[in-house]
Each structure stands twice: as C-alpha cells, then as structure tokens.
C-alpha atoms as a PDB file:
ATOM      1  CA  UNK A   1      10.341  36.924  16.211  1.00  0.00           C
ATOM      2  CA  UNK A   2       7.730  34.948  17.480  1.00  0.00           C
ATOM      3  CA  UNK A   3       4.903  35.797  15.053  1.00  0.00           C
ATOM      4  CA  UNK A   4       7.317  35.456  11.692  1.00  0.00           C
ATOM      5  CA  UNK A   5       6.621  31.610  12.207  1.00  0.00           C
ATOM      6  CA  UNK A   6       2.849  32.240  11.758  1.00  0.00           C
ATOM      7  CA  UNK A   7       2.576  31.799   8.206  1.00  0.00           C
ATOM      8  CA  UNK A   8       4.400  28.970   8.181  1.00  0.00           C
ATOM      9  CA  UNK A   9       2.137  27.237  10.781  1.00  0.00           C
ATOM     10  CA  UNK A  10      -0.737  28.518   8.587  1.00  0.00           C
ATOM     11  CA  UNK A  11       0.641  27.208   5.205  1.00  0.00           C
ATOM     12  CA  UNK A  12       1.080  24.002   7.638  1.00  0.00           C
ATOM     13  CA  UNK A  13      -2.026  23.475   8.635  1.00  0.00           C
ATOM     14  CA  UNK A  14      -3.863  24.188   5.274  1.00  0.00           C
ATOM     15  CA  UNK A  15      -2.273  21.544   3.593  1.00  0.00           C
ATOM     16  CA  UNK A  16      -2.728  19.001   6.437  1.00  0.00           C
ATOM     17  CA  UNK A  17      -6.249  20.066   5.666  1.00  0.00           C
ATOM     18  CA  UNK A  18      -5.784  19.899   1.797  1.00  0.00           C
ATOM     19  CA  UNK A  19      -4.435  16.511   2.087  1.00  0.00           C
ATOM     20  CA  UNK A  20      -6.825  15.035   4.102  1.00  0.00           C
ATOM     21  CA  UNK A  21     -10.021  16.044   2.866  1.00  0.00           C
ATOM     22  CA  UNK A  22     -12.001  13.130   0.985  1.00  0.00           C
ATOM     23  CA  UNK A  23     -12.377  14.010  -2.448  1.00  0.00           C
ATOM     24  CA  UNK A  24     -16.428  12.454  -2.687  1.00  0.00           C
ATOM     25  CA  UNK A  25     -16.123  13.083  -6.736  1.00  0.00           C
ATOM     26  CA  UNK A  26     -13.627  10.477  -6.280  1.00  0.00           C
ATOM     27  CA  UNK A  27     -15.992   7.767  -5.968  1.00  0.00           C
ATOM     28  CA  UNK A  28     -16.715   5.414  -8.935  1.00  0.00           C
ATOM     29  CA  UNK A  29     -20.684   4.922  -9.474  1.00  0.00           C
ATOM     30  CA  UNK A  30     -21.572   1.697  -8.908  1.00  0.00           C
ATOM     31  CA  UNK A  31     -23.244  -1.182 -10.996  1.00  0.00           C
ATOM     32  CA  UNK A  32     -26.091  -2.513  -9.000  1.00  0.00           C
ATOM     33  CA  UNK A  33     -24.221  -5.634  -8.068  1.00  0.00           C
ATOM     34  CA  UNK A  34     -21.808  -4.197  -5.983  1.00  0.00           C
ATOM     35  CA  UNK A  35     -21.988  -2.741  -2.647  1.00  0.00           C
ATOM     36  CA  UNK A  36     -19.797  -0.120  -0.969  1.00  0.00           C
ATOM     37  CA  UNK A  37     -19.106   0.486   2.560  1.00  0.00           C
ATOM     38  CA  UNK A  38     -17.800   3.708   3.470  1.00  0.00           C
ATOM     39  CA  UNK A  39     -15.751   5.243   6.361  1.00  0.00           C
ATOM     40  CA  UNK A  40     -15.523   1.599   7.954  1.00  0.00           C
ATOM     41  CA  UNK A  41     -13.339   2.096  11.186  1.00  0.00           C
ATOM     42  CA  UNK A  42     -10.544  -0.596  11.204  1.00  0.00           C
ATOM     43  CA  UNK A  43      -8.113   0.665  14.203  1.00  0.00           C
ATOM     44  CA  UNK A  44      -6.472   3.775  15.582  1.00  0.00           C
ATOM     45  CA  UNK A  45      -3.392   5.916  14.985  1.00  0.00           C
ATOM     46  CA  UNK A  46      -1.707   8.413  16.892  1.00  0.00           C
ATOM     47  CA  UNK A  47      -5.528   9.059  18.821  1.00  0.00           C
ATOM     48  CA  UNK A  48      -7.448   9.017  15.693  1.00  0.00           C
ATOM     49  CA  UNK A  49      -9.973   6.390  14.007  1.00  0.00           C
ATOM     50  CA  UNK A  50      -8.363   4.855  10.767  1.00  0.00           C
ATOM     51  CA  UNK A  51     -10.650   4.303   8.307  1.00  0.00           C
ATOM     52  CA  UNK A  52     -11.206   2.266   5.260  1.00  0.00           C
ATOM     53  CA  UNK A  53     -13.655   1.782   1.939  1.00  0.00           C
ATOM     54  CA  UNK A  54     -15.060  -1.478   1.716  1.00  0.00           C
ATOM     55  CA  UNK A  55     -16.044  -2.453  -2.060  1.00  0.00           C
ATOM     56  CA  UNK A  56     -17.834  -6.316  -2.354  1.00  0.00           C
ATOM     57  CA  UNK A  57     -20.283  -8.178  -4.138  1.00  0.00           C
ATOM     58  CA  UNK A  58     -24.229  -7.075  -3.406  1.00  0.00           C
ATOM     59  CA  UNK A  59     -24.955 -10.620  -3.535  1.00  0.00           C
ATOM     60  CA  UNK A  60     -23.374 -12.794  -0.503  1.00  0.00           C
ATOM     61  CA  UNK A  61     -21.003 -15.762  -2.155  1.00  0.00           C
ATOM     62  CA  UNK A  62     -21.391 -18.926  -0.834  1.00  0.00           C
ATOM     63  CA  UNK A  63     -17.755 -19.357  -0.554  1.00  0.00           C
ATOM     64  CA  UNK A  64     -14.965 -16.931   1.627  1.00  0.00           C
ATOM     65  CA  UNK A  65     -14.240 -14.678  -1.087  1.00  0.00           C
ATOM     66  CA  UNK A  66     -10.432 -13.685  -1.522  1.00  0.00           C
ATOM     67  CA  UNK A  67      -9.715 -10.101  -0.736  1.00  0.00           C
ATOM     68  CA  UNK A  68      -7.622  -7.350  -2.124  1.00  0.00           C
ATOM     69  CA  UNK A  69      -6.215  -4.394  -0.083  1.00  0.00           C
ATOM     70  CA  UNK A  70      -4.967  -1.052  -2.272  1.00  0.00           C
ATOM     71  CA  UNK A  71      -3.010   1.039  -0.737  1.00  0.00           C
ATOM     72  CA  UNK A  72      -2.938   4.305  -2.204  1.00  0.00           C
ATOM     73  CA  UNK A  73       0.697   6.409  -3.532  1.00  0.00           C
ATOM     74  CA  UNK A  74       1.407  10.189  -2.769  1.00  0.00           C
ATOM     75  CA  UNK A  75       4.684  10.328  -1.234  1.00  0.00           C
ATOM     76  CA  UNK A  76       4.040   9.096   1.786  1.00  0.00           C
ATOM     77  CA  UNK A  77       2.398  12.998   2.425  1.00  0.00           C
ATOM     78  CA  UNK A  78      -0.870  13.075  -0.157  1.00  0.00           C
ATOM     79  CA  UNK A  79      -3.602  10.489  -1.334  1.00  0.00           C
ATOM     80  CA  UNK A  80      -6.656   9.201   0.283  1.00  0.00           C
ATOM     81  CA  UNK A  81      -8.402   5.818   0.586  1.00  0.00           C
ATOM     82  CA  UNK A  82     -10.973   7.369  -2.199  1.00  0.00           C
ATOM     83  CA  UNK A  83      -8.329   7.155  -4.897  1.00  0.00           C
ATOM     84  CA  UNK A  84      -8.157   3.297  -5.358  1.00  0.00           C
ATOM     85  CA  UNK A  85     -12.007   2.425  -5.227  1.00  0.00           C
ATOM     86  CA  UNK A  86     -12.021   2.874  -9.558  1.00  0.00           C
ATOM     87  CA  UNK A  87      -9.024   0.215  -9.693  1.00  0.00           C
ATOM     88  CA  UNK A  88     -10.598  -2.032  -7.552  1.00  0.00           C
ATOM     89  CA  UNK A  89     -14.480  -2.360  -8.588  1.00  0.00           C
ATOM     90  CA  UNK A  90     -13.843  -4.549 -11.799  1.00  0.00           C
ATOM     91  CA  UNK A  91     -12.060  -7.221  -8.991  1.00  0.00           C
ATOM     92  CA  UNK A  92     -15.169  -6.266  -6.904  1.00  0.00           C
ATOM     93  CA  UNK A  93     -17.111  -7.288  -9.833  1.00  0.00           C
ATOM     94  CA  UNK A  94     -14.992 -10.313 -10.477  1.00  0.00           C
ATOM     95  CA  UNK A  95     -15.677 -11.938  -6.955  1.00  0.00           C
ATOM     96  CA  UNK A  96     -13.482 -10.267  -4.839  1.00  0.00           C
ATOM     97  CA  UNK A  97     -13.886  -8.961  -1.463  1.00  0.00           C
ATOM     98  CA  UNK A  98     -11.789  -5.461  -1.872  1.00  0.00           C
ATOM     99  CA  UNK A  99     -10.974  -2.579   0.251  1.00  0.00           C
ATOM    100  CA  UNK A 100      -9.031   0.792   0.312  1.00  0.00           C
ATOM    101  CA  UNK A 101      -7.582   2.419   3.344  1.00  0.00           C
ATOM    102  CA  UNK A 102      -6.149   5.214   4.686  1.00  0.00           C
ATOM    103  CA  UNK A 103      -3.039   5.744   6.432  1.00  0.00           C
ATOM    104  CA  UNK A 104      -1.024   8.699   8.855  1.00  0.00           C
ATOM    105  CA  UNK A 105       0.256  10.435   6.145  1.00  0.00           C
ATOM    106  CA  UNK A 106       4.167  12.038   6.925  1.00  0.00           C
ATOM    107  CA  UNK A 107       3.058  15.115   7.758  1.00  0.00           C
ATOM    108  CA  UNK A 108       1.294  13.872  10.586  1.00  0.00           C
ATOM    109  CA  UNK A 109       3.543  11.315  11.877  1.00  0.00           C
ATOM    110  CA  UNK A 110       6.993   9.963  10.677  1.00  0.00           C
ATOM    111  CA  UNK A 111       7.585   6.084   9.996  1.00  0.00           C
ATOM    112  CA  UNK A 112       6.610   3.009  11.000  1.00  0.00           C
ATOM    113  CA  UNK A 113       3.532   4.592  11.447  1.00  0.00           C
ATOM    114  CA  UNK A 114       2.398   4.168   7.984  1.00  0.00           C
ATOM    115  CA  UNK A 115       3.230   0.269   7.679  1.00  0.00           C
ATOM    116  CA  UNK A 116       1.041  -0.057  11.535  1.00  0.00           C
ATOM    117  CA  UNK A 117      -1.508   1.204  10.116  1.00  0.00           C
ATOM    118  CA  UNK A 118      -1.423  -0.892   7.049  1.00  0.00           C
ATOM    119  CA  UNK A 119      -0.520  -3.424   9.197  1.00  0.00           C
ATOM    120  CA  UNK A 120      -3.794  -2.765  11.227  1.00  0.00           C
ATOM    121  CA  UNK A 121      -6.005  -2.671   8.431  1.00  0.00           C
ATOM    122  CA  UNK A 122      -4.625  -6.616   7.894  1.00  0.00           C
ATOM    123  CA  UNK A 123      -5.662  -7.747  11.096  1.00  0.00           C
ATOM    124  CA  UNK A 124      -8.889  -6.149  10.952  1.00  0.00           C
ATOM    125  CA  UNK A 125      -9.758  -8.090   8.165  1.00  0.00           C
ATOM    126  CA  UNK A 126      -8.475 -11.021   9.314  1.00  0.00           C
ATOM    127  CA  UNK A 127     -10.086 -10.810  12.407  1.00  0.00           C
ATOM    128  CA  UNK A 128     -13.354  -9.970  10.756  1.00  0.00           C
ATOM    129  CA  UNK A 129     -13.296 -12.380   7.653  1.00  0.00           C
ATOM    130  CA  UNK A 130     -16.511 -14.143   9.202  1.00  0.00           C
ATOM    131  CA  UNK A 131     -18.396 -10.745   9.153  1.00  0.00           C
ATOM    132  CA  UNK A 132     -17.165 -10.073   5.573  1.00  0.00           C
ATOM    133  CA  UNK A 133     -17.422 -13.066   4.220  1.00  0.00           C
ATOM    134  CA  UNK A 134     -13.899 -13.111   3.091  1.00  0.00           C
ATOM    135  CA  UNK A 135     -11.580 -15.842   3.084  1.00  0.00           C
ATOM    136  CA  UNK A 136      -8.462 -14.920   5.767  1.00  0.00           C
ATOM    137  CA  UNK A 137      -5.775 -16.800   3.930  1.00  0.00           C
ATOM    138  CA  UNK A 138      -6.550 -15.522   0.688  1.00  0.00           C
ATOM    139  CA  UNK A 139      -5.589 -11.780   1.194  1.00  0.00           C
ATOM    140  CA  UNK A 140      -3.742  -9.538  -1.546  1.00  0.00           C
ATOM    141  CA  UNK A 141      -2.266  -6.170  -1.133  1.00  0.00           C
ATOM    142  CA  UNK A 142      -1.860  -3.977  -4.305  1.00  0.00           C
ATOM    143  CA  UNK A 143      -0.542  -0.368  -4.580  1.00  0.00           C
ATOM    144  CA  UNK A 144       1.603   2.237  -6.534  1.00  0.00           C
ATOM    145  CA  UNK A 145       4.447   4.858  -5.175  1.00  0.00           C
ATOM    146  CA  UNK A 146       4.241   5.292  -1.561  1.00  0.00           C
ATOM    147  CA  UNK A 147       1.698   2.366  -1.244  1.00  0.00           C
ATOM    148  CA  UNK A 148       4.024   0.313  -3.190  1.00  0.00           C
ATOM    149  CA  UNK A 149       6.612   0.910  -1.050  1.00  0.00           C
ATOM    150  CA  UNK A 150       4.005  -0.043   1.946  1.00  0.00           C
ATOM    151  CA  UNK A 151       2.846  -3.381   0.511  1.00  0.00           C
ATOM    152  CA  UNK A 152       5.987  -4.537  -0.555  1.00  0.00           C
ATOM    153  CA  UNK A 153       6.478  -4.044   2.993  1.00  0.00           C
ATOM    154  CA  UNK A 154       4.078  -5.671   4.103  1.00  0.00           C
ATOM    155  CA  UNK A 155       5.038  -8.755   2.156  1.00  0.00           C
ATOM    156  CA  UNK A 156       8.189  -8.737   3.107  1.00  0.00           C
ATOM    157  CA  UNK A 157       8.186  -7.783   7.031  1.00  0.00           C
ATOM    158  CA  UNK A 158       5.253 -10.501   8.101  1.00  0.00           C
ATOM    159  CA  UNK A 159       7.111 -11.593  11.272  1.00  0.00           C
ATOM    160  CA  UNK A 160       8.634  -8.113  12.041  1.00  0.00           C
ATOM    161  CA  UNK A 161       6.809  -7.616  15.410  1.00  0.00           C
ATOM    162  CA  UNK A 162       8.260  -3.943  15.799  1.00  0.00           C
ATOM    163  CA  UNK A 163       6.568  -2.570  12.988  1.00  0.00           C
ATOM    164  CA  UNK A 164       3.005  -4.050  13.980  1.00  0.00           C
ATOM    165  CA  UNK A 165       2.029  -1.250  16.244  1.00  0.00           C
ATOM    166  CA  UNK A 166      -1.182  -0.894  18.648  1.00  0.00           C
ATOM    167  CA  UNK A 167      -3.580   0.212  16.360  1.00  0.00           C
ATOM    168  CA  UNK A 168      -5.829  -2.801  17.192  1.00  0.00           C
ATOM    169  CA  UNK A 169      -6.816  -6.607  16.660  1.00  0.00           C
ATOM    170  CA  UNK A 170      -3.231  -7.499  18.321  1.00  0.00           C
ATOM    171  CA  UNK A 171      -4.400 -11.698  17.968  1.00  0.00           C
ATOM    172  CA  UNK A 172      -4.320 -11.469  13.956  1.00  0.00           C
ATOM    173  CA  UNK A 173      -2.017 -11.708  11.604  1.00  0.00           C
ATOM    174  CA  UNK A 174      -0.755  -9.203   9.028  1.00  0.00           C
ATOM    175  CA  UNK A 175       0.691 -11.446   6.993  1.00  0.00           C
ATOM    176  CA  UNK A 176      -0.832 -11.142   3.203  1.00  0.00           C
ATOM    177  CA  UNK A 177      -0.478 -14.071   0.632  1.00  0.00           C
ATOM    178  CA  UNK A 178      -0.135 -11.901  -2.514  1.00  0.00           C
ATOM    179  CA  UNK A 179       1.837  -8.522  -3.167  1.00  0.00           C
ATOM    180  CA  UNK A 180       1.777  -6.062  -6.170  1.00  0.00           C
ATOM    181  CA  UNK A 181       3.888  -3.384  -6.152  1.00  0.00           C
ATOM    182  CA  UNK A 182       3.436  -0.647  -8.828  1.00  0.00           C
ATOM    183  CA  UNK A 183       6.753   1.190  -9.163  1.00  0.00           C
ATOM    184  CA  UNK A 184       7.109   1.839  -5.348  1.00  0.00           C
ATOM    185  CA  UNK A 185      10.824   1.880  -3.448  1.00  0.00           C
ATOM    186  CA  UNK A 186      12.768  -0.592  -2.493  1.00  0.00           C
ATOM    187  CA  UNK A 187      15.638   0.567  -0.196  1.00  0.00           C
ATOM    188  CA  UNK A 188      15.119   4.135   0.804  1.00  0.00           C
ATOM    189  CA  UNK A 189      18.829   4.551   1.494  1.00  0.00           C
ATOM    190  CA  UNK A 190      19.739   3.886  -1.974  1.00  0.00           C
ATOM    191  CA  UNK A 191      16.237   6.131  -3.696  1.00  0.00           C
ATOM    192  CA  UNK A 192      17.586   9.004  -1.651  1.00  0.00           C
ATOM    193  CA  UNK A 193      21.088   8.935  -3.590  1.00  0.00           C
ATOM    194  CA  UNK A 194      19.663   8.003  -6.769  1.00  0.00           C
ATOM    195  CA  UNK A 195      16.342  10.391  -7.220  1.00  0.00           C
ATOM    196  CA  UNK A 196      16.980  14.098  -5.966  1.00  0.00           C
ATOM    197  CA  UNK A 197      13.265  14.490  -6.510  1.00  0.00           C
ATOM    198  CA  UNK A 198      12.683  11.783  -3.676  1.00  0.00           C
ATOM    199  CA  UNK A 199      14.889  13.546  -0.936  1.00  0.00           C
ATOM    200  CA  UNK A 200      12.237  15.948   0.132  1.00  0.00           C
ATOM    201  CA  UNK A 201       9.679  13.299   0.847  1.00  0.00           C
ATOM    202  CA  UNK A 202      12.143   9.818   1.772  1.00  0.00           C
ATOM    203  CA  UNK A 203      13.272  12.895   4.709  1.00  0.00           C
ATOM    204  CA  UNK A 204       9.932  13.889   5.965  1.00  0.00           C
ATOM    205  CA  UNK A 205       8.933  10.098   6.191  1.00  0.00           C
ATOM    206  CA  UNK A 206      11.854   9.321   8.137  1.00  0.00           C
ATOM    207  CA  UNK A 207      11.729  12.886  10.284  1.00  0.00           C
ATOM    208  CA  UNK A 208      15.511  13.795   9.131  1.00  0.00           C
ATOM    209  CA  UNK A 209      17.569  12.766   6.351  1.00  0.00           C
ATOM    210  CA  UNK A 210      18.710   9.700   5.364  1.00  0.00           C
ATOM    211  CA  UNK A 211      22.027  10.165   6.256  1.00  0.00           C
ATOM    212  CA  UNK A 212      20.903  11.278  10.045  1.00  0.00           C
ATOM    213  CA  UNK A 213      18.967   8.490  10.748  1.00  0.00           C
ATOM    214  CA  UNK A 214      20.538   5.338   8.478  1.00  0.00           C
ATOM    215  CA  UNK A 215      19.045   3.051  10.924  1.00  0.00           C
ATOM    216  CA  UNK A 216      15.700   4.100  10.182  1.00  0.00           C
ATOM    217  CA  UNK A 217      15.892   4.149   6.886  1.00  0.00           C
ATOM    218  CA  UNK A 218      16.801   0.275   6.374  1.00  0.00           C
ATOM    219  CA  UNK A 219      13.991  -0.228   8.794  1.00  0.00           C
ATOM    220  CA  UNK A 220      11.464   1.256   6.066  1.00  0.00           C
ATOM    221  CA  UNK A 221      12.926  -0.344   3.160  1.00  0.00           C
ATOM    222  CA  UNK A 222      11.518  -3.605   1.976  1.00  0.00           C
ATOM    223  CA  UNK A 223      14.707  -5.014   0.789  1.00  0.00           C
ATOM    224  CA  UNK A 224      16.003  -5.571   4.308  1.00  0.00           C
ATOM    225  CA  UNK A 225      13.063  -8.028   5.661  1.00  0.00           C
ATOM    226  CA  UNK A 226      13.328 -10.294   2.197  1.00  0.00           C
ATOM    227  CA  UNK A 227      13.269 -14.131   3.665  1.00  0.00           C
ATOM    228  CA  UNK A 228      12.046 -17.607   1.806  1.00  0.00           C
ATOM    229  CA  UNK A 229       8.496 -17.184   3.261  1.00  0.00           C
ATOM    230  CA  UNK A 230       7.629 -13.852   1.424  1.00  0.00           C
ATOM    231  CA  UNK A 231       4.743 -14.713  -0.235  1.00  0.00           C
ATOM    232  CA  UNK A 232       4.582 -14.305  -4.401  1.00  0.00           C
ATOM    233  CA  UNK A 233       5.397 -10.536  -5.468  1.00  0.00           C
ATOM    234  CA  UNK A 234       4.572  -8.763  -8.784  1.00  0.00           C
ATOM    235  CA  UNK A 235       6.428  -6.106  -9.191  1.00  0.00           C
ATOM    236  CA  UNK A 236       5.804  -3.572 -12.467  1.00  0.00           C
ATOM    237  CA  UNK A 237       8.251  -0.338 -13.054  1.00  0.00           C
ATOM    238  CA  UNK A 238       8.365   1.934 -16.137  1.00  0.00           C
ATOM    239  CA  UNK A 239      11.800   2.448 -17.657  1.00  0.00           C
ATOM    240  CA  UNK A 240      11.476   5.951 -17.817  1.00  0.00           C
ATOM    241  CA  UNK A 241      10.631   6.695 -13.961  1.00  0.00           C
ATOM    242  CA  UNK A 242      12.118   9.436 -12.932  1.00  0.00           C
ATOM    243  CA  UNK A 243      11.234   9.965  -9.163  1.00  0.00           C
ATOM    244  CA  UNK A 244      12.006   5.891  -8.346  1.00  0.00           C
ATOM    245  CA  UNK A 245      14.453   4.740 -10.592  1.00  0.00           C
ATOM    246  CA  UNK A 246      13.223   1.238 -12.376  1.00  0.00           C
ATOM    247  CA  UNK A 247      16.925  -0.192 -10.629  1.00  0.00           C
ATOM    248  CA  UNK A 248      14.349   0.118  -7.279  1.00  0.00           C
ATOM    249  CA  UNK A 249      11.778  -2.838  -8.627  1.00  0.00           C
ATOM    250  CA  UNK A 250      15.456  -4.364  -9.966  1.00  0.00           C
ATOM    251  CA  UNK A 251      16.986  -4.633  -6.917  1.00  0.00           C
ATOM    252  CA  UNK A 252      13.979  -6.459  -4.844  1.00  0.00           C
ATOM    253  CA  UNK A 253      13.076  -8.384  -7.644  1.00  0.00           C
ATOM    254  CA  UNK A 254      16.557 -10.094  -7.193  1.00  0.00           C
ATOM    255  CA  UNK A 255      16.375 -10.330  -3.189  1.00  0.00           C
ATOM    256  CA  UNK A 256      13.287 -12.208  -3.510  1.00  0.00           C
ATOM    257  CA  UNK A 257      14.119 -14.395  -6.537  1.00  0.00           C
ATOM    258  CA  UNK A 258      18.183 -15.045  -4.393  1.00  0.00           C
ATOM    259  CA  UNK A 259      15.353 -16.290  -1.085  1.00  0.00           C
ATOM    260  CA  UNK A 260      13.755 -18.497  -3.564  1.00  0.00           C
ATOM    261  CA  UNK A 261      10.062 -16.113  -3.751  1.00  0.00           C
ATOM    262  CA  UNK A 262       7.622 -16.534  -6.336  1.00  0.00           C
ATOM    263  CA  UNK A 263       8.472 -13.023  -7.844  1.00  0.00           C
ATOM    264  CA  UNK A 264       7.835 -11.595 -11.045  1.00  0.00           C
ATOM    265  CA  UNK A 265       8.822  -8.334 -12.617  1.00  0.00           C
ATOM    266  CA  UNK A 266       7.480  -6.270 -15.725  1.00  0.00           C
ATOM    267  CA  UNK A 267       9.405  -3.328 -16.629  1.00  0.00           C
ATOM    268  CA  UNK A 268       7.208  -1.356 -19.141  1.00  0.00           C
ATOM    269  CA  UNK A 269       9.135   0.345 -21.808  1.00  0.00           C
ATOM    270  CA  UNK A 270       8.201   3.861 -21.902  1.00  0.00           C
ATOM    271  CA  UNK A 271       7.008   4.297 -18.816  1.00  0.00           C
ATOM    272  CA  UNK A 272       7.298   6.914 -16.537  1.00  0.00           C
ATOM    273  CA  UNK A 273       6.025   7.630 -12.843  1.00  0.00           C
ATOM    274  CA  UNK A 274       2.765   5.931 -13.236  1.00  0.00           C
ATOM    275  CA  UNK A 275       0.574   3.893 -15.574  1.00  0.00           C
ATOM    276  CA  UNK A 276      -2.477   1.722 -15.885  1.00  0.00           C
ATOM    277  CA  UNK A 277      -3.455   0.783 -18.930  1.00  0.00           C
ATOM    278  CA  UNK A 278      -5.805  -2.056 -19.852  1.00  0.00           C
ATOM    279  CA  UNK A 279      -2.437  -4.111 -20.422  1.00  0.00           C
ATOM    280  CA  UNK A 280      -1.094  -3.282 -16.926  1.00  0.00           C
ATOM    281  CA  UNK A 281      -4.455  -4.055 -15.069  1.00  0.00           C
ATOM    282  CA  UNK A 282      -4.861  -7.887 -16.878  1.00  0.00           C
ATOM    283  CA  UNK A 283      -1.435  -8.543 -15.785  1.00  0.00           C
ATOM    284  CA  UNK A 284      -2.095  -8.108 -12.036  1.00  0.00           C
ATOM    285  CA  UNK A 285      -5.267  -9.477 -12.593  1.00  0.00           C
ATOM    286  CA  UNK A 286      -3.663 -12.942 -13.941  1.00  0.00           C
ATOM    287  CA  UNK A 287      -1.411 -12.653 -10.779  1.00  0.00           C
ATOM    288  CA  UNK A 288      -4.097 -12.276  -8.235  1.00  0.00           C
ATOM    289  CA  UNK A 289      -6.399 -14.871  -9.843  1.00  0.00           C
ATOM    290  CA  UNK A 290      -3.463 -16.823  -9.898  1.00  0.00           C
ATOM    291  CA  UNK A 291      -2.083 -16.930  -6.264  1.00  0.00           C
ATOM    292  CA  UNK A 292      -5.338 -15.625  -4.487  1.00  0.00           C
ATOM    293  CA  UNK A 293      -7.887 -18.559  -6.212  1.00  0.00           C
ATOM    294  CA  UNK A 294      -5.623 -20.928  -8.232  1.00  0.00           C
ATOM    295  CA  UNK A 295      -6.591 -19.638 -11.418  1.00  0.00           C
ATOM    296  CA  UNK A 296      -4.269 -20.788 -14.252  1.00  0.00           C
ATOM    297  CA  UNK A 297      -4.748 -18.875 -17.459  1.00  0.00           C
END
C-alpha cells in the first residue's frame, strides 16, 4: 500500500520542478539604455529567498522615477517572474523604474501566502526607493489571471495587517497608488460557482474547496477589502472569458465605483482568457502615466 503513492509523489515533485524552473529564453534582449537586474532577493517565504527582476533606465534620472510591479498569472500554480519582463521594458524605456517578481506558487503553500509575498516585494521597494532611485509614493502594480487577482488585492487590502506576513521590511508600507488588473477574479466564492474550469485551482489555493473553507475564501477575494481609500483601478476583461467570467471585473468595478474609487473598466469585445494587443497596452499606459506622473493625454 505504501509504495502505490510513489508515483504520485513523483508526478508531484516533477511539476513543482516544471513550474519553477526559470525559463532564461524568456528574457527580452535589451536596448542599450536599459539595465536589468536579475534574481534580486526582496524577502523570504516559507524558508526560501523570494526573488525579483529589476528592469530600469541605464542612465540614472535626476528625479525618483515612478515604479511598476507585474505580477505574473498561472493559476495561482504556474508562471515565473521571467514572464512579465517583455510587457514591462517599453515602460522601462519610458522612464519607469519596473520590476517582476515571483511568488509561493499553490502547490507549495496555500493562501495568503501569495498576497505576503506580493505584499513583501512592496515594502522592499519602498524601503529601498533611495537605492533604486524610485519614487515610494508613485508605485503601480499591473498583472493578468492569478496576478490580477493578487494586485487587485493588493489595492484593495492596504490596511489589512493579517495578510502582510513576515517576509521582511515590516516598517514599510504595501500600499500601491495605481492598480491594473487584466481579467483576474474578484470574489473567489462566486468564480468557483460560475467557472467549473476554476474549481481545480480556486481549491488548491485555498487548500480545500470553497465550500469547506468559506471564510477563507472571502479573505482572498478582493471584493471584500473595497473602502474609499483604494487607490485608482483599471480593470480590462474580454467578453468571451471563459475561465473568469467578465461578471468578475463587473462586480469590483461596481464596489469600487459604490466607495467612490477612481475605477475604470474596459471590457474588450471578443476577448477571451487573455490579450495584449497594441490597443490594450496604450490603454494601461494612459492610466499609469496618468495616476503614477500626472500625465493628461
């Protein structure tokens, strides 16, 4: 009996592995005026370093510059900091300070630990915005799916001190001033119900099903934190998605805009579990330029 659960340990552990290899042909190449900083250390979770890739301008601004966080998609249980470096280097290139981290992925521990370590990253930043040249109340988070999910978080639980965790640089604050959220959910008790594609992943997050641990599962939706000092969200969904409905985006689009947030949603018609067209990347560009330097186009 003992050795028929083997295989399964096996099949396990090789896609732990799988999933947390860094894909190196990931990286963009570079123009020569940009600069990138790779496997910086930014905290700890669960007994490991967590680690992010730093993307910024070769040339050292005069000015703080504002900074942009992605955090990368995969159902909470795939991705890698690599995969956001290509949407970030033309904001690199446009004067921003950007970087792409890593998170525990589900497999290897169930939530909050995901939104402490995003949390973490934050505070790193924040705490080392002299180093960086980078301006520590100018800071945008930006990411699609699962990291959707885990910056709308992030803009919505600023003051929630139980999901700030002990990752590291305890005296900062993970408050961001500008969220994009690329089709990611919204209230995981309601995805669960609505997407039968999302039960497999929504219950390894949460280490049971939603309907085991209900508790839990408000605690990692975004929805539930919403309050008047969110800071401005732009939230983009296709209409066709089938793993998170579009009614996701919907539904926090009108908890922030009922607290009175700056929020904005695009719902792209034809859409399906991903884009990223030229179209799609101007429109978060306006937003960032707009909220993160005062830029009015």
């Amino acid at each position: 009996m003992k050795t028929s659960y083997l295989p399964r340990i096996l099949i396990s552990l090789i896609l732990l592995l799988l999933v947390s290899v860094s894909p190196i042909a990931a990286k963009p190449k570079l123009p020569p005026n940009v600069e990138l900083l790779s496997g910086v250390k930014f905290g700890s979770g669960g007994g490991r370093a967590l680690l992010m890739e730093i993307l910024r301008p070769r040339k050292r601004s005069a000015e703080a510059l504002p900074a942009l966080v992605w955090v990368h998609g995969g159902g909470w249980r795939g991705g890698d900091r690599f995969g956001g470096l290509t949407k970030l280097l033309p904001f690199t290139q446009a004067g921003y300070f950007c970087a792409s981290i890593e998170y525990r992925l589900s497999q290897e521990a169930v939530f909050p630990a995901q939104i402490q370590d995003c949390k973490c990253a934050i505070r790193f930043l924040r705490a080392q915005s002299i180093k960086y040249n980078l301006d520590p109340q100018k800071i945008g988070a930006w990411g699609g799916s699962a990291g959707g999910h885990l910056v709308a978080l992030l803009g919505t639980s600023g003051d929630v001190k139980a999901l700030e965790g002990s990752g590291g640089w305890p005296d900062a604050s993970s408050r961001v001033q500008a969220v994009c959220d690329w089709f990611g959910p919204a209230d995981l008790r309601g995805l669960a119900r609505a997407s039968p594609d999302a039960v497999l992943p929504v219950t390894q997050l949460l280490g049971g099903a939603v309907a085991e641990r209900p508790e839990l599962a408000a605690q990692a939706s975004p929805v539930c934190y919403v309050t008047p000092d969110d800071p401005p969200f732009l939230i983009m969904h296709g209409d066709r998605d089938q793993l998170v409905p579009v009614s996701q985006s919907i539904l926090l689009d009108e908890a922030l805009r009922k607290a009175g947030v700056d929020a904005k949603l695009i719902i792209i018609p034809g859409a399906g579990h991903g884009f990223g067209g030229a179209e799609q990347i101007q429109a978060v560009r306006e937003f960032f330029d707009r909220v993160l330097r005062g830029y009015i186009r």
